[in-house]
C-alpha atoms as a PDB file:
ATOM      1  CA  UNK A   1      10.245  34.258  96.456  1.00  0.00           C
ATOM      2  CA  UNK A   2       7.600  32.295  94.995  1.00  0.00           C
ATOM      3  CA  UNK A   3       4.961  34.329  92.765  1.00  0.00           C
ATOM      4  CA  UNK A   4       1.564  32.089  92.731  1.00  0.00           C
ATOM      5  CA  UNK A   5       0.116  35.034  90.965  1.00  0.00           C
ATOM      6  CA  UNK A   6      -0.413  33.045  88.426  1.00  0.00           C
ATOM      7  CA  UNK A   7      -3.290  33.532  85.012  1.00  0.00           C
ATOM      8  CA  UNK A   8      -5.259  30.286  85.263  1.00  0.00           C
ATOM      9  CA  UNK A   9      -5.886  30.814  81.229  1.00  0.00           C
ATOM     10  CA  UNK A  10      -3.041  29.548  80.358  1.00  0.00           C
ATOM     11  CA  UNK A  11      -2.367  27.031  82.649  1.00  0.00           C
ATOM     12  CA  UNK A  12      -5.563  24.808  82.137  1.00  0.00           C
ATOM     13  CA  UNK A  13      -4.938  25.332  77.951  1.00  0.00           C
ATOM     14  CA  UNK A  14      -1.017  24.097  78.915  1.00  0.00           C
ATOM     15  CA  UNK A  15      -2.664  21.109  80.962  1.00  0.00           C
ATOM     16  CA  UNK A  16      -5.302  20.331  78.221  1.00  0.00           C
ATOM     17  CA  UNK A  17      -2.274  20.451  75.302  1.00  0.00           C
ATOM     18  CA  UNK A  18       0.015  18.202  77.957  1.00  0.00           C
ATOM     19  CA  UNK A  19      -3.122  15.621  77.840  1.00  0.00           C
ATOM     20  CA  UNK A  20      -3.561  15.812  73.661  1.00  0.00           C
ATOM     21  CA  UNK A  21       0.478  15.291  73.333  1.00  0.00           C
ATOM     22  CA  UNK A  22      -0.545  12.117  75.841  1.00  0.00           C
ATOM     23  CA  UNK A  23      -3.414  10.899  73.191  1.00  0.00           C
ATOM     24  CA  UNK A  24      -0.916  11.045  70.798  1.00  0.00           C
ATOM     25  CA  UNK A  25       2.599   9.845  72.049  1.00  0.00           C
ATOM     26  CA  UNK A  26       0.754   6.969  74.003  1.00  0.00           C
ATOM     27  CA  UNK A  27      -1.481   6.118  70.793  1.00  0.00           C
ATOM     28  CA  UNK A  28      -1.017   2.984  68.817  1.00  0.00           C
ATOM     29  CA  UNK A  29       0.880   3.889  66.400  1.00  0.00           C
ATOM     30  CA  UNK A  30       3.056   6.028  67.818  1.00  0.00           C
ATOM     31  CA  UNK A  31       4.255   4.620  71.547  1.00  0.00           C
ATOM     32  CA  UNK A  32       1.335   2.733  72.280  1.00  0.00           C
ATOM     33  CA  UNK A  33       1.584  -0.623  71.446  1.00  0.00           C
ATOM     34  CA  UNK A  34       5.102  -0.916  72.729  1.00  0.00           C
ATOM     35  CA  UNK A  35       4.123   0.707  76.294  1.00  0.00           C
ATOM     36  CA  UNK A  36       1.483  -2.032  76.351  1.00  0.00           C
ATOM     37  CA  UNK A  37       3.602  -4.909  76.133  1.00  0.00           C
ATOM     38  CA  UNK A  38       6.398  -3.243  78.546  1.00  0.00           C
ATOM     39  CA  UNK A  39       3.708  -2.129  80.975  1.00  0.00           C
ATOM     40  CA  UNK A  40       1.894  -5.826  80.882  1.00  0.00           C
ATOM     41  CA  UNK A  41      -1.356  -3.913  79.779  1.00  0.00           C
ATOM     42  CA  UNK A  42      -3.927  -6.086  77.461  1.00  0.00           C
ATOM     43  CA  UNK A  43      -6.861  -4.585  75.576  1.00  0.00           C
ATOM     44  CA  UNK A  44      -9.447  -6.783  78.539  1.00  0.00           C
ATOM     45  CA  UNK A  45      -7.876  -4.903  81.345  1.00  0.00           C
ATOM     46  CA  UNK A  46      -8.454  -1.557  79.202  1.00  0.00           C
ATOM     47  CA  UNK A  47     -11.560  -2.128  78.805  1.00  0.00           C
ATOM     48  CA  UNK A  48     -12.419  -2.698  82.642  1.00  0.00           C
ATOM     49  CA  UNK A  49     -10.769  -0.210  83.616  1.00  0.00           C
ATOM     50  CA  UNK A  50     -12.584   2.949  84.478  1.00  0.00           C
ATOM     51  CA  UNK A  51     -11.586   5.335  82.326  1.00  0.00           C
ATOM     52  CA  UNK A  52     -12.963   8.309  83.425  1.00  0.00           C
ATOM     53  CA  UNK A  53     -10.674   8.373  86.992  1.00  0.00           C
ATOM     54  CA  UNK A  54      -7.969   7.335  84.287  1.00  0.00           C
ATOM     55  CA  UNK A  55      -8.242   9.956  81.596  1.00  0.00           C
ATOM     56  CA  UNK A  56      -9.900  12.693  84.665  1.00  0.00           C
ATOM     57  CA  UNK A  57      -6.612  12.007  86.964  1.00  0.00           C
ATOM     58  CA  UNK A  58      -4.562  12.373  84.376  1.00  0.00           C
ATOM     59  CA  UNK A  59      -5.985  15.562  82.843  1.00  0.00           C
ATOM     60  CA  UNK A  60      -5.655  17.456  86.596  1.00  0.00           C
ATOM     61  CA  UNK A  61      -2.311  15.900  87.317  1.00  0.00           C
ATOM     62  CA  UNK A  62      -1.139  17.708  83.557  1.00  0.00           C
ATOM     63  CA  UNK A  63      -2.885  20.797  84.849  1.00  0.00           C
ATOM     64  CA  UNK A  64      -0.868  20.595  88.372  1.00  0.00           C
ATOM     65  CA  UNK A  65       2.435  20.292  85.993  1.00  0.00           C
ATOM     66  CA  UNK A  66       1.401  23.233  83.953  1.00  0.00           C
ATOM     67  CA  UNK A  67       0.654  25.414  87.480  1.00  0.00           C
ATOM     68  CA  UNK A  68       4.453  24.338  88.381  1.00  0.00           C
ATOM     69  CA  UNK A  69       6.041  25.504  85.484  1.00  0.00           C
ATOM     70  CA  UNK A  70       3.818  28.511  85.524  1.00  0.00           C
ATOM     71  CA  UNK A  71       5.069  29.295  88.928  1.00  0.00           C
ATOM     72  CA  UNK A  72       8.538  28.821  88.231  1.00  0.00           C
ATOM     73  CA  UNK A  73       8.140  31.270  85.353  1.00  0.00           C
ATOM     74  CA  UNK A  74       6.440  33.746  86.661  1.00  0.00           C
ATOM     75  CA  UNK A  75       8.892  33.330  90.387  1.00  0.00           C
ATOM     76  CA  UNK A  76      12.023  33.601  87.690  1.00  0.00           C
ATOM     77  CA  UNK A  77      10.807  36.446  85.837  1.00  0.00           C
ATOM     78  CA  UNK A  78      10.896  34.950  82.790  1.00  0.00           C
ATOM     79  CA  UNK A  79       9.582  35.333  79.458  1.00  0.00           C
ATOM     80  CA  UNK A  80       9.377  33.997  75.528  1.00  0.00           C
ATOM     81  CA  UNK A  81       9.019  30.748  74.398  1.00  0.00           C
ATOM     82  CA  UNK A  82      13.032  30.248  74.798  1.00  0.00           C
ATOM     83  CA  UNK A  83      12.670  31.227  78.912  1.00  0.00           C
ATOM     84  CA  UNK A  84       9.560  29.443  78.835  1.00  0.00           C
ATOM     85  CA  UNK A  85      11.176  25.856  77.182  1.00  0.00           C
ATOM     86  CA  UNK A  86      13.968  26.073  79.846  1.00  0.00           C
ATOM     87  CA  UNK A  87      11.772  26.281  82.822  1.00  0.00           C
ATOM     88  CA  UNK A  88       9.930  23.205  81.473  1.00  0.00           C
ATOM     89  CA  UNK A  89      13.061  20.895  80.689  1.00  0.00           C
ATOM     90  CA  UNK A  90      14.804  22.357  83.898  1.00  0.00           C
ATOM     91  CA  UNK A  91      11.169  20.838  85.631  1.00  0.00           C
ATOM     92  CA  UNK A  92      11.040  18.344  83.802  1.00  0.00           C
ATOM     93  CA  UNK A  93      14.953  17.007  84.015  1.00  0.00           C
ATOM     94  CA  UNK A  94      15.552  17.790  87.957  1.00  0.00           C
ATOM     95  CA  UNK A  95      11.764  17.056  89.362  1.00  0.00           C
ATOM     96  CA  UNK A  96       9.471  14.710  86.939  1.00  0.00           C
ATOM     97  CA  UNK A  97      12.213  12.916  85.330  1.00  0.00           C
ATOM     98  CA  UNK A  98      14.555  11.714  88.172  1.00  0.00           C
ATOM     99  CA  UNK A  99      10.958  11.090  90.369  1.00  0.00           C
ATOM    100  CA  UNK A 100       9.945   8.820  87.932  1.00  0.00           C
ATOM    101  CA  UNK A 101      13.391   6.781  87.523  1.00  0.00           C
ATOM    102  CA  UNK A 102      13.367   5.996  91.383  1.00  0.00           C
ATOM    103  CA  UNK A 103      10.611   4.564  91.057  1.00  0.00           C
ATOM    104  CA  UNK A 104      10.980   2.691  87.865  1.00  0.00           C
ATOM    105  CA  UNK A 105      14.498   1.462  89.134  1.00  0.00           C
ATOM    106  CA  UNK A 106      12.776   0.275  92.761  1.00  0.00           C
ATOM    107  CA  UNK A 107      10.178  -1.352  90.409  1.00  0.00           C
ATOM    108  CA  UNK A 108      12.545  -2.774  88.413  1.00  0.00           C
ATOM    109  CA  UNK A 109      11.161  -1.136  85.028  1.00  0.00           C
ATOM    110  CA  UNK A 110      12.763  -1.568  82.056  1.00  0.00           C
ATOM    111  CA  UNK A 111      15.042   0.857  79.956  1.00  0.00           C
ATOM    112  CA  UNK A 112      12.420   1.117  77.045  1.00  0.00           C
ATOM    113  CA  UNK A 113       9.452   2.314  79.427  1.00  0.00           C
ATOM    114  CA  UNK A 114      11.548   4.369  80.966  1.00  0.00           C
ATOM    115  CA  UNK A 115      12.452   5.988  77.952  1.00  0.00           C
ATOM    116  CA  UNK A 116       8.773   6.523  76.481  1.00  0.00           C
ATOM    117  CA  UNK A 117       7.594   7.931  79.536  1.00  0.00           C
ATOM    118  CA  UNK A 118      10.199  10.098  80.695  1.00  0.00           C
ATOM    119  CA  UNK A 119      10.438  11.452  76.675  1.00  0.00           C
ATOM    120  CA  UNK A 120       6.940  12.249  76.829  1.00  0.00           C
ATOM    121  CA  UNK A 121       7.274  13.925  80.086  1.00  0.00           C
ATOM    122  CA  UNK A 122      10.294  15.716  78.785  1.00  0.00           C
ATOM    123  CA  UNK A 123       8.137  16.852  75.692  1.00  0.00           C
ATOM    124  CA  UNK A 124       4.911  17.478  77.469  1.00  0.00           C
ATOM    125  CA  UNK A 125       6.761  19.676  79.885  1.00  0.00           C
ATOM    126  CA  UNK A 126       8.599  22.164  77.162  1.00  0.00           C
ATOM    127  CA  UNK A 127       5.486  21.969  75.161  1.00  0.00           C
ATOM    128  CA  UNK A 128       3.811  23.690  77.966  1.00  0.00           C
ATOM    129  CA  UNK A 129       6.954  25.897  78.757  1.00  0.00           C
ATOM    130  CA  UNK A 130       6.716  27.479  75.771  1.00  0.00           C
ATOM    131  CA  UNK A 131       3.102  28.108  75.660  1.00  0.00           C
ATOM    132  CA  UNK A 132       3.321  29.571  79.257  1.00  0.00           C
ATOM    133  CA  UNK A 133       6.864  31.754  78.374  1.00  0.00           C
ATOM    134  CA  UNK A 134       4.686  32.826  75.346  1.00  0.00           C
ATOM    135  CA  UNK A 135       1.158  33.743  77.459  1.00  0.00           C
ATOM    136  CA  UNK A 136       2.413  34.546  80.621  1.00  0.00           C
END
């Protein structure tokens, strides 16, 4: 049975620390300039765009992904950072992960975005594991 009993705490600090792996991985000198140029993304349409609903959206879809793995550990009685960094790669690998390659392969994506997304997913998600497995 699901336990949605849940200590919001955590979860919002897992969702913030999801977005600030984000700033980083996606940042120029890590990811970033290569996810431009695979995603078609120039600096004009950056700076048009409203970044706000961007970097907002983002920030509660993290916090949704922290709830998840929250739920799982709590519904799994789990605990420790080890528990905790399974239930984020097991979320990660059979939900986020194989979502996101249907629609990159409809899309026709290539191999490279793929992989810088769905690493940083995979990374975001046991970062936040192990904070929840830890504060839980």
């Amino acid at each position: 049975m699901l336990d949605l009993s849940v200590n919001l705490v955590p979860v919002l600090v897992g969702g913030a620390l999801y977005f600030a792996v984000g700033s980083v991985w996606y940042a120029t000198k890590v990811f970033g300039k290569r996810w431009m140029s695979e995603v078609g993304m120039t600096e004009e349409l950056r700076k048009d765009a409203n970044m706000s609903i961007v970097f907002g959206g983002a920030l509660v879809m993290m916090i949704l992904q922290s709830l998840m793995v929250a739920v799982i550990i709590n519904s799994l009685g789990m605990s420790g950072w080890a528990e905790g960094a399974a239930a984020g790669l097991l979320l990660a690998g059979l939900t986020a992960v194989p979502t996101m390659a249907i629609n990159y392969l409809y899309q026709l994506r290539t191999t490279a975005l793929f992989a810088i997304d769905a690493s940083y997913i995979v990374v975001g998600h046991l970062i936040v594991g192990i904070l929840l497995g830890i504060w839980q």
